[in-house]
PDB file of N, CA and C in Angstrom:
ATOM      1  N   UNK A   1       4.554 -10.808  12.512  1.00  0.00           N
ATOM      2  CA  UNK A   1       5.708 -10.683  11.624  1.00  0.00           C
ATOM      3  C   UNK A   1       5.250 -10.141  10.285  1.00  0.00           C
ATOM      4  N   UNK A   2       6.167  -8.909   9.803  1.00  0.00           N
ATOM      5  CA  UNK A   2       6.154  -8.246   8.300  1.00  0.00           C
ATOM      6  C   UNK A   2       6.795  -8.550   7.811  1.00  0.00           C
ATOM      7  N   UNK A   3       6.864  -8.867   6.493  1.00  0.00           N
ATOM      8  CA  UNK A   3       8.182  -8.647   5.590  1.00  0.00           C
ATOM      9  C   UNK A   3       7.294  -7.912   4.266  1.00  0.00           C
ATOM     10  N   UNK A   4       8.651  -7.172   3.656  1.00  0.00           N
ATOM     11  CA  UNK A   4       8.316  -6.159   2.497  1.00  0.00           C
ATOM     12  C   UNK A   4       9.403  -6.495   1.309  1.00  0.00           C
ATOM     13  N   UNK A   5       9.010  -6.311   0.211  1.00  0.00           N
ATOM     14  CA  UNK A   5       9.815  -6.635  -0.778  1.00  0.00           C
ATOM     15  C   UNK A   5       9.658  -5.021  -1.736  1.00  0.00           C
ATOM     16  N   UNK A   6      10.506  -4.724  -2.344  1.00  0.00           N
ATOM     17  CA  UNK A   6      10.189  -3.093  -3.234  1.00  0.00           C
ATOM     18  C   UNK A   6      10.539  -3.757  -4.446  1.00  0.00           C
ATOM     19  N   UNK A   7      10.002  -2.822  -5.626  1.00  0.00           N
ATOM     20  CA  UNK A   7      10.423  -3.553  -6.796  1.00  0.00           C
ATOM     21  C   UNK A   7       9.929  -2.244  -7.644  1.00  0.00           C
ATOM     22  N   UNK A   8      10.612  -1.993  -8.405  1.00  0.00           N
ATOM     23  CA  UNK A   8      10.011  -0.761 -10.106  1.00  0.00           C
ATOM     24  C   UNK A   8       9.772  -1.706 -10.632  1.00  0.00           C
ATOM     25  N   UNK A   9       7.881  -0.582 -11.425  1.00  0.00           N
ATOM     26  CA  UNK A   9       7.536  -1.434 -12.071  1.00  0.00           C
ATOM     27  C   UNK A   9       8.507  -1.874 -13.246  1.00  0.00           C
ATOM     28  N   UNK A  10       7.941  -2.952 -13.904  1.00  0.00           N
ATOM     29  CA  UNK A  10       8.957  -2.785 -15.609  1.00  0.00           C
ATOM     30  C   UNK A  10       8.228  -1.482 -16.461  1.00  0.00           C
ATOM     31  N   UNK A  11       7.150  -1.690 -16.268  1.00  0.00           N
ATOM     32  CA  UNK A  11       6.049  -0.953 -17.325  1.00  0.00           C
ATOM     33  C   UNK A  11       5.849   0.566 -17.150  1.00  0.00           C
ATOM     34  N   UNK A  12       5.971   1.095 -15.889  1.00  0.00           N
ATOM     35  CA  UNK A  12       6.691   2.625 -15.775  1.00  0.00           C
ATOM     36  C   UNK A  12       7.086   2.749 -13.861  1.00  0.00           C
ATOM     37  N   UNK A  13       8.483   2.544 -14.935  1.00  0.00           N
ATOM     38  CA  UNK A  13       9.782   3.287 -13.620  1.00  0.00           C
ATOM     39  C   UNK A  13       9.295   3.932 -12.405  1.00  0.00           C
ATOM     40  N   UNK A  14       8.253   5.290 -12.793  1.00  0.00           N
ATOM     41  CA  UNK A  14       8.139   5.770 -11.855  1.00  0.00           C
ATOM     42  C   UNK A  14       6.910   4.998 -10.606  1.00  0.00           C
ATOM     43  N   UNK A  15       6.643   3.819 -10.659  1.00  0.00           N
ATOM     44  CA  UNK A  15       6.033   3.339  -9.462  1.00  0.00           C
ATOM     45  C   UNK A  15       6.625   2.288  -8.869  1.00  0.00           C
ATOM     46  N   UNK A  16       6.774   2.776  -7.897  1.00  0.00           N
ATOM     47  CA  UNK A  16       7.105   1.405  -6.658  1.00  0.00           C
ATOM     48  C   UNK A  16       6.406   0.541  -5.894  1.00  0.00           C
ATOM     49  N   UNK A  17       6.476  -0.617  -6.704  1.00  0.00           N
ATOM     50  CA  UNK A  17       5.609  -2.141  -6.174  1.00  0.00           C
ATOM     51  C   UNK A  17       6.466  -1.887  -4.380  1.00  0.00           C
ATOM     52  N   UNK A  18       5.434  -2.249  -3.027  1.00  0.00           N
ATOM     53  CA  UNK A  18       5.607  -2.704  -1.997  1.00  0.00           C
ATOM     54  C   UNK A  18       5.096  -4.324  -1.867  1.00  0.00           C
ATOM     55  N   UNK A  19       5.624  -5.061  -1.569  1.00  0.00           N
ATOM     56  CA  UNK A  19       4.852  -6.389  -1.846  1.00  0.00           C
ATOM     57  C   UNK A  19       5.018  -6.694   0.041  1.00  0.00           C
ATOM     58  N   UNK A  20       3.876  -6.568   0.303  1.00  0.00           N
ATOM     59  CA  UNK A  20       3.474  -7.243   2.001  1.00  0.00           C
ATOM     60  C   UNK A  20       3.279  -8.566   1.902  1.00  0.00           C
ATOM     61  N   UNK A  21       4.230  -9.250   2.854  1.00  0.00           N
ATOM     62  CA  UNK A  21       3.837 -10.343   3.314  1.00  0.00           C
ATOM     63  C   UNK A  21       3.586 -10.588   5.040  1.00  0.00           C
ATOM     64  N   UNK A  22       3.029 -11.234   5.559  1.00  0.00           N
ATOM     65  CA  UNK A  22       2.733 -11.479   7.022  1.00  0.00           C
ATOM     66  C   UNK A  22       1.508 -10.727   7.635  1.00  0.00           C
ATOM     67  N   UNK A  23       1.416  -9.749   8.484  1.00  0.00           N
ATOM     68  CA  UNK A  23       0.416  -9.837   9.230  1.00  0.00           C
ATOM     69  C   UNK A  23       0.763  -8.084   9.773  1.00  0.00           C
ATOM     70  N   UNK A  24      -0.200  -7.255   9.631  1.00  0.00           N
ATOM     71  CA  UNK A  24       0.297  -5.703   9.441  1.00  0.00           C
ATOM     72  C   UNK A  24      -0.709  -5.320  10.465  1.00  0.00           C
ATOM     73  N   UNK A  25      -0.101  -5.048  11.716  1.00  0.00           N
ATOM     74  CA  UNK A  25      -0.300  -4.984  13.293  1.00  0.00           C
ATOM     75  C   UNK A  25      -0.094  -3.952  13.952  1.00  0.00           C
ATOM     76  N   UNK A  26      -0.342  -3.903  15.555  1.00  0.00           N
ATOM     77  CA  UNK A  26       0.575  -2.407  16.945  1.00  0.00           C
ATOM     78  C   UNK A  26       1.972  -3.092  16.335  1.00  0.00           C
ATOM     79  N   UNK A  27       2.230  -4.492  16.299  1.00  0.00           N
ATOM     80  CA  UNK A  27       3.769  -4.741  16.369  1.00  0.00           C
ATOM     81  C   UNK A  27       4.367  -4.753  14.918  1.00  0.00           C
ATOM     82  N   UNK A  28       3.963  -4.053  13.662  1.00  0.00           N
ATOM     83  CA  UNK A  28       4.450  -4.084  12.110  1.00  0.00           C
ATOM     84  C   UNK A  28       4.339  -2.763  11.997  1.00  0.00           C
ATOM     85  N   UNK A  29       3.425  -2.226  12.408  1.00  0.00           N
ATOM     86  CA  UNK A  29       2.847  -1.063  11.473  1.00  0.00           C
ATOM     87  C   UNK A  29       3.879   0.053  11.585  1.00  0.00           C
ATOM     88  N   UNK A  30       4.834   0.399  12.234  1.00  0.00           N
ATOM     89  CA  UNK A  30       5.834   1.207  12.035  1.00  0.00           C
ATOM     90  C   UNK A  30       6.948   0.863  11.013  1.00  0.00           C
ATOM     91  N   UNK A  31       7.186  -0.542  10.838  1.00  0.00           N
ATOM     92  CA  UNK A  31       8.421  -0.855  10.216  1.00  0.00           C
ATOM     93  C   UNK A  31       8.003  -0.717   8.592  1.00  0.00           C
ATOM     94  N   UNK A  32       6.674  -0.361   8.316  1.00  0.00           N
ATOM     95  CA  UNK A  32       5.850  -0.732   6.779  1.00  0.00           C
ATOM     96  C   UNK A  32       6.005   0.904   6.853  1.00  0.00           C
ATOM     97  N   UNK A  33       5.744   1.660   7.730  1.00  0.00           N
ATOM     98  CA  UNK A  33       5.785   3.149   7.936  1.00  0.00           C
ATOM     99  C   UNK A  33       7.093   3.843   7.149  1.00  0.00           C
ATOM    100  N   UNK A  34       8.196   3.172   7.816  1.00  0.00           N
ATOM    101  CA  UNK A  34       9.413   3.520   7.824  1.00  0.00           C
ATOM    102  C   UNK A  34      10.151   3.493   6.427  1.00  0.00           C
ATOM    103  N   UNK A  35       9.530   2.684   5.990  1.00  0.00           N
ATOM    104  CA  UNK A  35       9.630   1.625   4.677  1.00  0.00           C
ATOM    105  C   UNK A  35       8.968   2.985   3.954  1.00  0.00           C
ATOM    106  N   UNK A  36       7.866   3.794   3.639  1.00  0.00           N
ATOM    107  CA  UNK A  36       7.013   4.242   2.908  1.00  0.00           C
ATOM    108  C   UNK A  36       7.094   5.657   3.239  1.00  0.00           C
ATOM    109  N   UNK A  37       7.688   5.933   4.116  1.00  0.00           N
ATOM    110  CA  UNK A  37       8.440   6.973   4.430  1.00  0.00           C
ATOM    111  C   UNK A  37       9.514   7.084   4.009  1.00  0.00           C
ATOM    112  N   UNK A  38      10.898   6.350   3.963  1.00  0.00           N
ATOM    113  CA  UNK A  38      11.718   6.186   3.482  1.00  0.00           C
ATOM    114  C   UNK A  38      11.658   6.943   1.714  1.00  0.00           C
ATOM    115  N   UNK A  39      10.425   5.818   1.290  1.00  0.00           N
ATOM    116  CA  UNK A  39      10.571   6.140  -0.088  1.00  0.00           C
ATOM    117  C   UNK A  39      10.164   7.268  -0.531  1.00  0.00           C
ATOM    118  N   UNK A  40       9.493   7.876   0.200  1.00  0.00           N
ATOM    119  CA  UNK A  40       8.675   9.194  -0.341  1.00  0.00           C
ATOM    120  C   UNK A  40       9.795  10.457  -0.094  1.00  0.00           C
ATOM    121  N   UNK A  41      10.411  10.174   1.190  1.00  0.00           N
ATOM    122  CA  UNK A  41      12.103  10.981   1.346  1.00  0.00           C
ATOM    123  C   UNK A  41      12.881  11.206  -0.462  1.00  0.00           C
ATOM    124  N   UNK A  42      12.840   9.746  -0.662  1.00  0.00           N
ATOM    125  CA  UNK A  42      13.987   9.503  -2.094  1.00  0.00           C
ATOM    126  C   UNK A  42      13.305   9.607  -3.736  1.00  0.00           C
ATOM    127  N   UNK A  43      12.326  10.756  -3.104  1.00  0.00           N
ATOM    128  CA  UNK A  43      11.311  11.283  -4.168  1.00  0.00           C
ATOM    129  C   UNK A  43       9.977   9.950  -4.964  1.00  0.00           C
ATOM    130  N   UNK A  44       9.734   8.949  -4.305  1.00  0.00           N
ATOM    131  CA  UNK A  44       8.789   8.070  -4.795  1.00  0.00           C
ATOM    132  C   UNK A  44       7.344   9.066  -4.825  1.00  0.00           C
ATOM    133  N   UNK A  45       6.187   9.454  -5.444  1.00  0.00           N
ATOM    134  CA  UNK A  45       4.875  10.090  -5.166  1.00  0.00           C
ATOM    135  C   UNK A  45       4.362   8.575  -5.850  1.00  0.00           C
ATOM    136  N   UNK A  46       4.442   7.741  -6.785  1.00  0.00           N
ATOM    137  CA  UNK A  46       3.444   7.113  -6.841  1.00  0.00           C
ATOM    138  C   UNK A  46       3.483   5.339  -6.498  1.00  0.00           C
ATOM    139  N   UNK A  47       2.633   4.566  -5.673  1.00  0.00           N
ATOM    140  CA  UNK A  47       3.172   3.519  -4.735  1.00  0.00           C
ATOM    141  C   UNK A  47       1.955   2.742  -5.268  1.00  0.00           C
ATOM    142  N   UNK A  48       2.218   1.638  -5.359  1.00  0.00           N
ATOM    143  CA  UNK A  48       1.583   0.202  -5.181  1.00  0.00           C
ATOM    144  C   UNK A  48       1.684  -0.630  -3.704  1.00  0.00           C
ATOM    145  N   UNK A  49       0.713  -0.750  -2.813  1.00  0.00           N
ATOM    146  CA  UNK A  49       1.026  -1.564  -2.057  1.00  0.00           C
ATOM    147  C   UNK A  49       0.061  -2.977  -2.242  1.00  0.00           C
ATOM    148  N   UNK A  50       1.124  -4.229  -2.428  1.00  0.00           N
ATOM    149  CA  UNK A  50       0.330  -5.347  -2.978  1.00  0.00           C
ATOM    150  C   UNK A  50       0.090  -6.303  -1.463  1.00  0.00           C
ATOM    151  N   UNK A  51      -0.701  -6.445  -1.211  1.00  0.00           N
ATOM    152  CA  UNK A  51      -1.789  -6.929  -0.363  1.00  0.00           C
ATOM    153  C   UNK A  51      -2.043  -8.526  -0.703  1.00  0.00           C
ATOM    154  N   UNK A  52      -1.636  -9.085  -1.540  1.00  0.00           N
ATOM    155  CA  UNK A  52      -2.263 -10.000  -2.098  1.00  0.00           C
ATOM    156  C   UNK A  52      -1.455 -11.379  -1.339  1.00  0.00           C
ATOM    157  N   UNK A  53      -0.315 -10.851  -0.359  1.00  0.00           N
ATOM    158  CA  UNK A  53       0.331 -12.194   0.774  1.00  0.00           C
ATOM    159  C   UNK A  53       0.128 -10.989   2.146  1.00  0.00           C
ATOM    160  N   UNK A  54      -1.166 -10.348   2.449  1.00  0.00           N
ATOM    161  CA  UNK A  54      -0.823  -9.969   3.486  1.00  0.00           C
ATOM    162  C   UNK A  54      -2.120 -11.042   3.861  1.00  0.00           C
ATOM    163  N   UNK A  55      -1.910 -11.095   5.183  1.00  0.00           N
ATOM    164  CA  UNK A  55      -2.806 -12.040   5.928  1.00  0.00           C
ATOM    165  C   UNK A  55      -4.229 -12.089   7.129  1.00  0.00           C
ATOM    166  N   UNK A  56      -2.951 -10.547   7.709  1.00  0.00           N
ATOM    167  CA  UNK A  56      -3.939 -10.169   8.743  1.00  0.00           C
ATOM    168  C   UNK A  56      -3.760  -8.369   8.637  1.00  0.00           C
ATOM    169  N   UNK A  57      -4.390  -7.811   8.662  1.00  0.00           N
ATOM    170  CA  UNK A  57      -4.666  -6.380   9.005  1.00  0.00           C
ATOM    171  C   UNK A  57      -5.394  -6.107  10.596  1.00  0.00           C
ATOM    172  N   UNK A  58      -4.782  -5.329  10.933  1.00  0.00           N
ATOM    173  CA  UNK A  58      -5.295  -4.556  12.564  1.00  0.00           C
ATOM    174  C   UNK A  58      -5.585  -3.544  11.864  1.00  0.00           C
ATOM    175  N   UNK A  59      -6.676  -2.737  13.142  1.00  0.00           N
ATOM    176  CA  UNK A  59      -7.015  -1.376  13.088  1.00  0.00           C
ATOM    177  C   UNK A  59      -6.124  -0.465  12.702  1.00  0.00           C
ATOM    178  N   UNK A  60      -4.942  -0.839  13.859  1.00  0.00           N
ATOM    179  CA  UNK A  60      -3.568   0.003  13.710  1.00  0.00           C
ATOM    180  C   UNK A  60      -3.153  -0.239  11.748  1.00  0.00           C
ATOM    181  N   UNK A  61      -2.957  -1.219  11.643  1.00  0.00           N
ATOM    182  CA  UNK A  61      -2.591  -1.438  10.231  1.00  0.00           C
ATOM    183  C   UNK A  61      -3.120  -0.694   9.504  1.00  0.00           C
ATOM    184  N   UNK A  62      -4.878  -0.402   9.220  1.00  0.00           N
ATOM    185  CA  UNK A  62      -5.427  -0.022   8.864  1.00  0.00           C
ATOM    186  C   UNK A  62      -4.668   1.808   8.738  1.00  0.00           C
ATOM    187  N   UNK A  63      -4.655   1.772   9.769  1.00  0.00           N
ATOM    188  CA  UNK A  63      -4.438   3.689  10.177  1.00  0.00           C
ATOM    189  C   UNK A  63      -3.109   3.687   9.325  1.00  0.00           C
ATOM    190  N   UNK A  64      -2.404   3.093   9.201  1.00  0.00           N
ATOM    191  CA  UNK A  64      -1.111   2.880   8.842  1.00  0.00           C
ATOM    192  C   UNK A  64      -0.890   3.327   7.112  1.00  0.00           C
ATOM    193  N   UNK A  65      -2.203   2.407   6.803  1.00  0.00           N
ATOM    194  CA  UNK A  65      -2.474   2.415   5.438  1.00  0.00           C
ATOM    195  C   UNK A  65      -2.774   3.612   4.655  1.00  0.00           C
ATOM    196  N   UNK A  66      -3.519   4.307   5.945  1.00  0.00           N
ATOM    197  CA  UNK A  66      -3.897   5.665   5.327  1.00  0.00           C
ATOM    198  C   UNK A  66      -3.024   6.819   5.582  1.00  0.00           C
ATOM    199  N   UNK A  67      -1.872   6.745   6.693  1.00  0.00           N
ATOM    200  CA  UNK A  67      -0.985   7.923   7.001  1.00  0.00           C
ATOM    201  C   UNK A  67       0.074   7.656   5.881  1.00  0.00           C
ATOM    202  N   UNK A  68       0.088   6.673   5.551  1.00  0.00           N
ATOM    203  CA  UNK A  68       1.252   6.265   4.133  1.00  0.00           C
ATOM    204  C   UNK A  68       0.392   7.084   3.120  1.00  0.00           C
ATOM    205  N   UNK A  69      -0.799   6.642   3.004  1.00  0.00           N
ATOM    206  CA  UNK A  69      -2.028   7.715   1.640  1.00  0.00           C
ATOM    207  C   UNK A  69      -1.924   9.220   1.843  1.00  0.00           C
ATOM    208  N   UNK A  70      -1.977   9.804   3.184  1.00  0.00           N
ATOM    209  CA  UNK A  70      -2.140  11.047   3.321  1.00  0.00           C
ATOM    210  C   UNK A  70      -0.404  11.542   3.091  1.00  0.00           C
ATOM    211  N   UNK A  71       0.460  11.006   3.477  1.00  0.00           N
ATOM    212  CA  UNK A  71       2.037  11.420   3.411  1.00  0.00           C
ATOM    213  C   UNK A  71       2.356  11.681   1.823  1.00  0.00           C
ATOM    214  N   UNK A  72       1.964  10.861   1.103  1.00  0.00           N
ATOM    215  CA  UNK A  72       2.351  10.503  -0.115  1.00  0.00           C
ATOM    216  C   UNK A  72       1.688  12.153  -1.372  1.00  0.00           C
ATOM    217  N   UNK A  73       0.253  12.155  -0.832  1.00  0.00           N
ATOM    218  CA  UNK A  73      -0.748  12.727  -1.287  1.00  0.00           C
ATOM    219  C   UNK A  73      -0.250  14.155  -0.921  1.00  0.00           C
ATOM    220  N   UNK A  74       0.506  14.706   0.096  1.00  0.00           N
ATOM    221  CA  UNK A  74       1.009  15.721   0.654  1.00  0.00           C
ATOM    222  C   UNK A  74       2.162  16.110  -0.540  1.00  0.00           C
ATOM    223  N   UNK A  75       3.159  15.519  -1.309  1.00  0.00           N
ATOM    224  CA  UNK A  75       3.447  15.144  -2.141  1.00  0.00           C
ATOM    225  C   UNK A  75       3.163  14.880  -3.177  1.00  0.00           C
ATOM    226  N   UNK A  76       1.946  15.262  -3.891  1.00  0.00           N
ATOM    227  CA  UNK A  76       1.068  15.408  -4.925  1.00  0.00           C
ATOM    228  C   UNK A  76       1.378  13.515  -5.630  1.00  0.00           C
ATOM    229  N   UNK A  77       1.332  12.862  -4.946  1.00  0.00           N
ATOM    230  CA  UNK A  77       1.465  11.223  -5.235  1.00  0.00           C
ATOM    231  C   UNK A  77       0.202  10.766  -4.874  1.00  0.00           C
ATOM    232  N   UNK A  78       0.386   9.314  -4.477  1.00  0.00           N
ATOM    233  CA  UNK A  78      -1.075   8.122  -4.659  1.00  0.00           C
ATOM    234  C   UNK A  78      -0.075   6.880  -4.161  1.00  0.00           C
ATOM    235  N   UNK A  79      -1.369   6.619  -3.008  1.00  0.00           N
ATOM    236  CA  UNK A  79      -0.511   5.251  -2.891  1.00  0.00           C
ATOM    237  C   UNK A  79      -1.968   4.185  -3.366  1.00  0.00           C
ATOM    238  N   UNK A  80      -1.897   3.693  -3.704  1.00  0.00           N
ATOM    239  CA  UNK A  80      -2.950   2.436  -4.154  1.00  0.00           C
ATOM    240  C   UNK A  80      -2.817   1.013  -3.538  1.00  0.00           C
ATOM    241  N   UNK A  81      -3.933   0.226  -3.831  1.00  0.00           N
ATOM    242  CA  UNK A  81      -3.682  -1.100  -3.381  1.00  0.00           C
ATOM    243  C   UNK A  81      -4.261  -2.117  -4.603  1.00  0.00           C
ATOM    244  N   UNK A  82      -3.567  -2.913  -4.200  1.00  0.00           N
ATOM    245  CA  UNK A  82      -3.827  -4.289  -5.251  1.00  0.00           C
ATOM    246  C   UNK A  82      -3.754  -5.617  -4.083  1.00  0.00           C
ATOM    247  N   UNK A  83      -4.260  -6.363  -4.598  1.00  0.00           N
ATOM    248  CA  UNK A  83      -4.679  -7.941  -3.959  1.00  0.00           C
ATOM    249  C   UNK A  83      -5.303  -8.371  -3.263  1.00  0.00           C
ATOM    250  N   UNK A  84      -6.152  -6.973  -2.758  1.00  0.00           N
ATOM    251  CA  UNK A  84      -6.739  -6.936  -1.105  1.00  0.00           C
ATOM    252  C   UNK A  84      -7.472  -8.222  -1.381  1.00  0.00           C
ATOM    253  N   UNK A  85      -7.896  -9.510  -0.662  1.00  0.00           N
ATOM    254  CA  UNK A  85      -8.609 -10.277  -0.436  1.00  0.00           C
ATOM    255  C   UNK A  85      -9.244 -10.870   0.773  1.00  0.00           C
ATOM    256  N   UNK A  86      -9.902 -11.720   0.840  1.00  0.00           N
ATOM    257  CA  UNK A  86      -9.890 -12.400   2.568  1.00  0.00           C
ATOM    258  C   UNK A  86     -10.288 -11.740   3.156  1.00  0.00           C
ATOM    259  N   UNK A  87     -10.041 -11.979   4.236  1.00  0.00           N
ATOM    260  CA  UNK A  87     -10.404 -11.288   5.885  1.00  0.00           C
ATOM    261  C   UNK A  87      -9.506  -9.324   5.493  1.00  0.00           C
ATOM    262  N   UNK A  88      -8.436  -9.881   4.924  1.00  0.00           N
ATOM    263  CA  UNK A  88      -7.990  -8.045   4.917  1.00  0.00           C
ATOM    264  C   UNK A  88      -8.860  -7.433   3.768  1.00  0.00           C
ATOM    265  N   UNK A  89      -9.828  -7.550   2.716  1.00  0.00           N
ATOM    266  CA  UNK A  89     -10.759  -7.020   1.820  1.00  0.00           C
ATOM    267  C   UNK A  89     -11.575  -6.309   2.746  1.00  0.00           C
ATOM    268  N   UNK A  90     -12.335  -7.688   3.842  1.00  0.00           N
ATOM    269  CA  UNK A  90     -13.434  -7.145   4.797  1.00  0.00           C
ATOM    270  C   UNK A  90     -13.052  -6.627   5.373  1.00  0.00           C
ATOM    271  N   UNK A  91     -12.032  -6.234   6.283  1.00  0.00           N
ATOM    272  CA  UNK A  91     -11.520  -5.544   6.996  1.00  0.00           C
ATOM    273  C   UNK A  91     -11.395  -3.673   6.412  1.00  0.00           C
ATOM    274  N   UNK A  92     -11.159  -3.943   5.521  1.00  0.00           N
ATOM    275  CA  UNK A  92     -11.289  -2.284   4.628  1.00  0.00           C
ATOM    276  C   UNK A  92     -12.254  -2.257   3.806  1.00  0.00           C
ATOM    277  N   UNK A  93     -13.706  -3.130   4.076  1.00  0.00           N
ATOM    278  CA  UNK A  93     -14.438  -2.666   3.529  1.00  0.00           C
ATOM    279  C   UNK A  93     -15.163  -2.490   4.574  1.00  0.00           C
ATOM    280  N   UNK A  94     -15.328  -3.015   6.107  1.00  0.00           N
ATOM    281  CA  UNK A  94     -16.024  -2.365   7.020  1.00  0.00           C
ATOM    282  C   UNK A  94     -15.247  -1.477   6.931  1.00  0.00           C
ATOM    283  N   UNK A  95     -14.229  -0.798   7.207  1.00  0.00           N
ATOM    284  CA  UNK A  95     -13.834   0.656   7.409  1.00  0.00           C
ATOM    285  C   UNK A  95     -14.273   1.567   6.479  1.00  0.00           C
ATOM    286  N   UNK A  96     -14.390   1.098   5.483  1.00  0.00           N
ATOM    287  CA  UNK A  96     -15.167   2.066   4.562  1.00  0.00           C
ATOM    288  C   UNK A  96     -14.028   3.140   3.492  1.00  0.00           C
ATOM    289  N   UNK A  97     -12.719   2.113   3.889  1.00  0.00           N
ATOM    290  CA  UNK A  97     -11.415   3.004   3.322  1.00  0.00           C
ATOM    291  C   UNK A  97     -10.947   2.982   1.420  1.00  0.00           C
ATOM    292  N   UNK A  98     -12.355   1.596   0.872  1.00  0.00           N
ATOM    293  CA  UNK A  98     -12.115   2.396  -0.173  1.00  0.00           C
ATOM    294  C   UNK A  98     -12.633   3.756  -0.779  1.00  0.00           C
ATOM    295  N   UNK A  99     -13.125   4.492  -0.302  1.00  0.00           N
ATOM    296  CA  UNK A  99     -13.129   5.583  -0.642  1.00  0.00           C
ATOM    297  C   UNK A  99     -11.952   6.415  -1.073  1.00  0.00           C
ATOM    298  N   UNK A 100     -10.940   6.343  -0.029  1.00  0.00           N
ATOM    299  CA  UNK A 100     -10.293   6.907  -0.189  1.00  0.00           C
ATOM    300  C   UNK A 100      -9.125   6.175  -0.802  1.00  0.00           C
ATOM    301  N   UNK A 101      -8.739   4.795  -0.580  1.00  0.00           N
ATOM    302  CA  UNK A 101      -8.007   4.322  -1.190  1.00  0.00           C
ATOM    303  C   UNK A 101      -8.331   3.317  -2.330  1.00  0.00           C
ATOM    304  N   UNK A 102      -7.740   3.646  -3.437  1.00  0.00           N
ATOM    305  CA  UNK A 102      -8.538   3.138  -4.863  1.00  0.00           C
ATOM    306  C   UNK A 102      -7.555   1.765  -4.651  1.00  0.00           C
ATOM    307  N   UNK A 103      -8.553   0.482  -4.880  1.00  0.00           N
ATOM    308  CA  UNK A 103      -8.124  -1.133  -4.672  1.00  0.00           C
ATOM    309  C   UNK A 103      -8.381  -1.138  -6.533  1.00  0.00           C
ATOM    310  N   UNK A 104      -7.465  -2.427  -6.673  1.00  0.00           N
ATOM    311  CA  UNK A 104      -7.570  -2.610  -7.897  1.00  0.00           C
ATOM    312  C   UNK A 104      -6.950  -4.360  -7.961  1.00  0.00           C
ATOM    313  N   UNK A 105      -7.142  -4.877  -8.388  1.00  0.00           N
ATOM    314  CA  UNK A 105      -7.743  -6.395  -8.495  1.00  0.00           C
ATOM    315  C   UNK A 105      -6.024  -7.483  -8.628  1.00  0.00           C
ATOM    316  N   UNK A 106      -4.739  -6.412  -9.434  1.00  0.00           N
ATOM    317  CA  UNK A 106      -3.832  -7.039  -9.576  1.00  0.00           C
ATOM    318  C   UNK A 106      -2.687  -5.516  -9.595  1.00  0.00           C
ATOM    319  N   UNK A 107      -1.325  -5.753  -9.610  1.00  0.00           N
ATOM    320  CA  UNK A 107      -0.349  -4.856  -9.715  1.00  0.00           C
ATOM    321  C   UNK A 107      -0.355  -4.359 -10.972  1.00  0.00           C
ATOM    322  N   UNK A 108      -0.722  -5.500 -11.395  1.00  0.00           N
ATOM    323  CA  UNK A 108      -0.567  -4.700 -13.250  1.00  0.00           C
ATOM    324  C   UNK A 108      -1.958  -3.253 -13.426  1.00  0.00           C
ATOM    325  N   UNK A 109      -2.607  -4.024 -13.231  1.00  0.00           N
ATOM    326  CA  UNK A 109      -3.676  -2.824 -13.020  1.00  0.00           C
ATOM    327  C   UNK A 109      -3.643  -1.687 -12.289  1.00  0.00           C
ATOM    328  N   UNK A 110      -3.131  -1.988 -11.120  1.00  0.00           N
ATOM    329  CA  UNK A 110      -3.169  -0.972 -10.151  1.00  0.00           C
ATOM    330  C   UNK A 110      -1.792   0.141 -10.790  1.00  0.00           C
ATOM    331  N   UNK A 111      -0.763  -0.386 -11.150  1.00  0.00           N
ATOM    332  CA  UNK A 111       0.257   0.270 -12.280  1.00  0.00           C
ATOM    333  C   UNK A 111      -0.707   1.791 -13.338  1.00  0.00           C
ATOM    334  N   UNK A 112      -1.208   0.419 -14.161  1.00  0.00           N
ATOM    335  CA  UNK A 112      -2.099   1.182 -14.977  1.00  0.00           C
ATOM    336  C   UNK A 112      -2.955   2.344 -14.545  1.00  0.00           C
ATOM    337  N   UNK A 113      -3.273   2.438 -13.462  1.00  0.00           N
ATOM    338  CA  UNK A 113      -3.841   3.239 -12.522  1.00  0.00           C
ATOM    339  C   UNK A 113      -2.888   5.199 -12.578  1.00  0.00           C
ATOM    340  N   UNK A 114      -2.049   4.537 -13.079  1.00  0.00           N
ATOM    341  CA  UNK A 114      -0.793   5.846 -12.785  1.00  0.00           C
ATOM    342  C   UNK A 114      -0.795   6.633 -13.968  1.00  0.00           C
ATOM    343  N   UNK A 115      -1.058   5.489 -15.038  1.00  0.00           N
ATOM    344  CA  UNK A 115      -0.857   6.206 -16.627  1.00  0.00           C
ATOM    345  C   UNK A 115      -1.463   7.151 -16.598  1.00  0.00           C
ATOM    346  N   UNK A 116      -0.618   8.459 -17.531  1.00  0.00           N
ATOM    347  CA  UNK A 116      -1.501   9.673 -17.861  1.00  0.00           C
ATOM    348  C   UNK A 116      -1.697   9.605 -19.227  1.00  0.00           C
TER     349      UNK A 116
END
C-alpha cells in the first residue's frame, strides 16, 4: 500500500512537495508514476519527493524513482529527494542512484536546492 500527499512549497510556489507514505513496490509503482506524470503534464519541472514515511522500496520502486527523474529532466526540471532513511537510504545507496538523484536531509533543504 501507497499513499501520496502533494503540497506547494510556502517558500517557492514553483516546487511540488510529494510526501510518500507506505511501501513503493511491482504493486505501487505505477500509481506514484501516474501521480508524477500527472504533474509534469500541468507544467510542474521542479519536484520534491519526501521519503521520510516511505518504508519499503523495491527494485521496481527504485526504477520508478528514476523514470519520474528522467521524465521530469526531459522537461528541463529535477526531481529530488529528501528523508531517505532506513532500509530505503540502503537500498539507493547499493544502487548507487545518488548520483544521479541529489538526496538532501529535509524538504526545506531539498526546496532550497531549487533556488537560483
Amino acid at each position: 500500500m501507497i499513499d501520496y500527499t502533494t503540497f506547494r512549497s510556502e517558500s517557492n510556489a514553483d516546487v511540488l512537495i510529494i510526501e510518500i507514505t507506505g511501501k513503493l513496490d511491482a504493486d505501487t509503482s505505477e500509481y506514484l508514476m501516474d501521480c508524477v506524470q500527472g504533474e509534469i503534464e500541468d507544467g510542474t519541472r521542479c519536484i520534491v519527493l519526501d521519503c521520510s514515511r516511505l518504508e519499503y522500496i523495491s527494485s521496481l520502486g527504485l526504477g520508478t524513482l528514476v523514470r519520474a527523474s528522467l521524465r521530469v529532466r526531459k522537461k528541463d526540471g529535477a526531481v529530488v529527494l529528501s528523508g531517505v532513511e532506513g532500509m530505503v537510504a540502503e537500498v539507493v545507496r547499493l544502487a548507487q542512484l545518488g548520483r544521479m538523484l541529489h538526496m538532501y536531509g529535509s524538504v526545506d533543504e531539498a526546496v532550497a536546492s531549487f533556488k537560483k
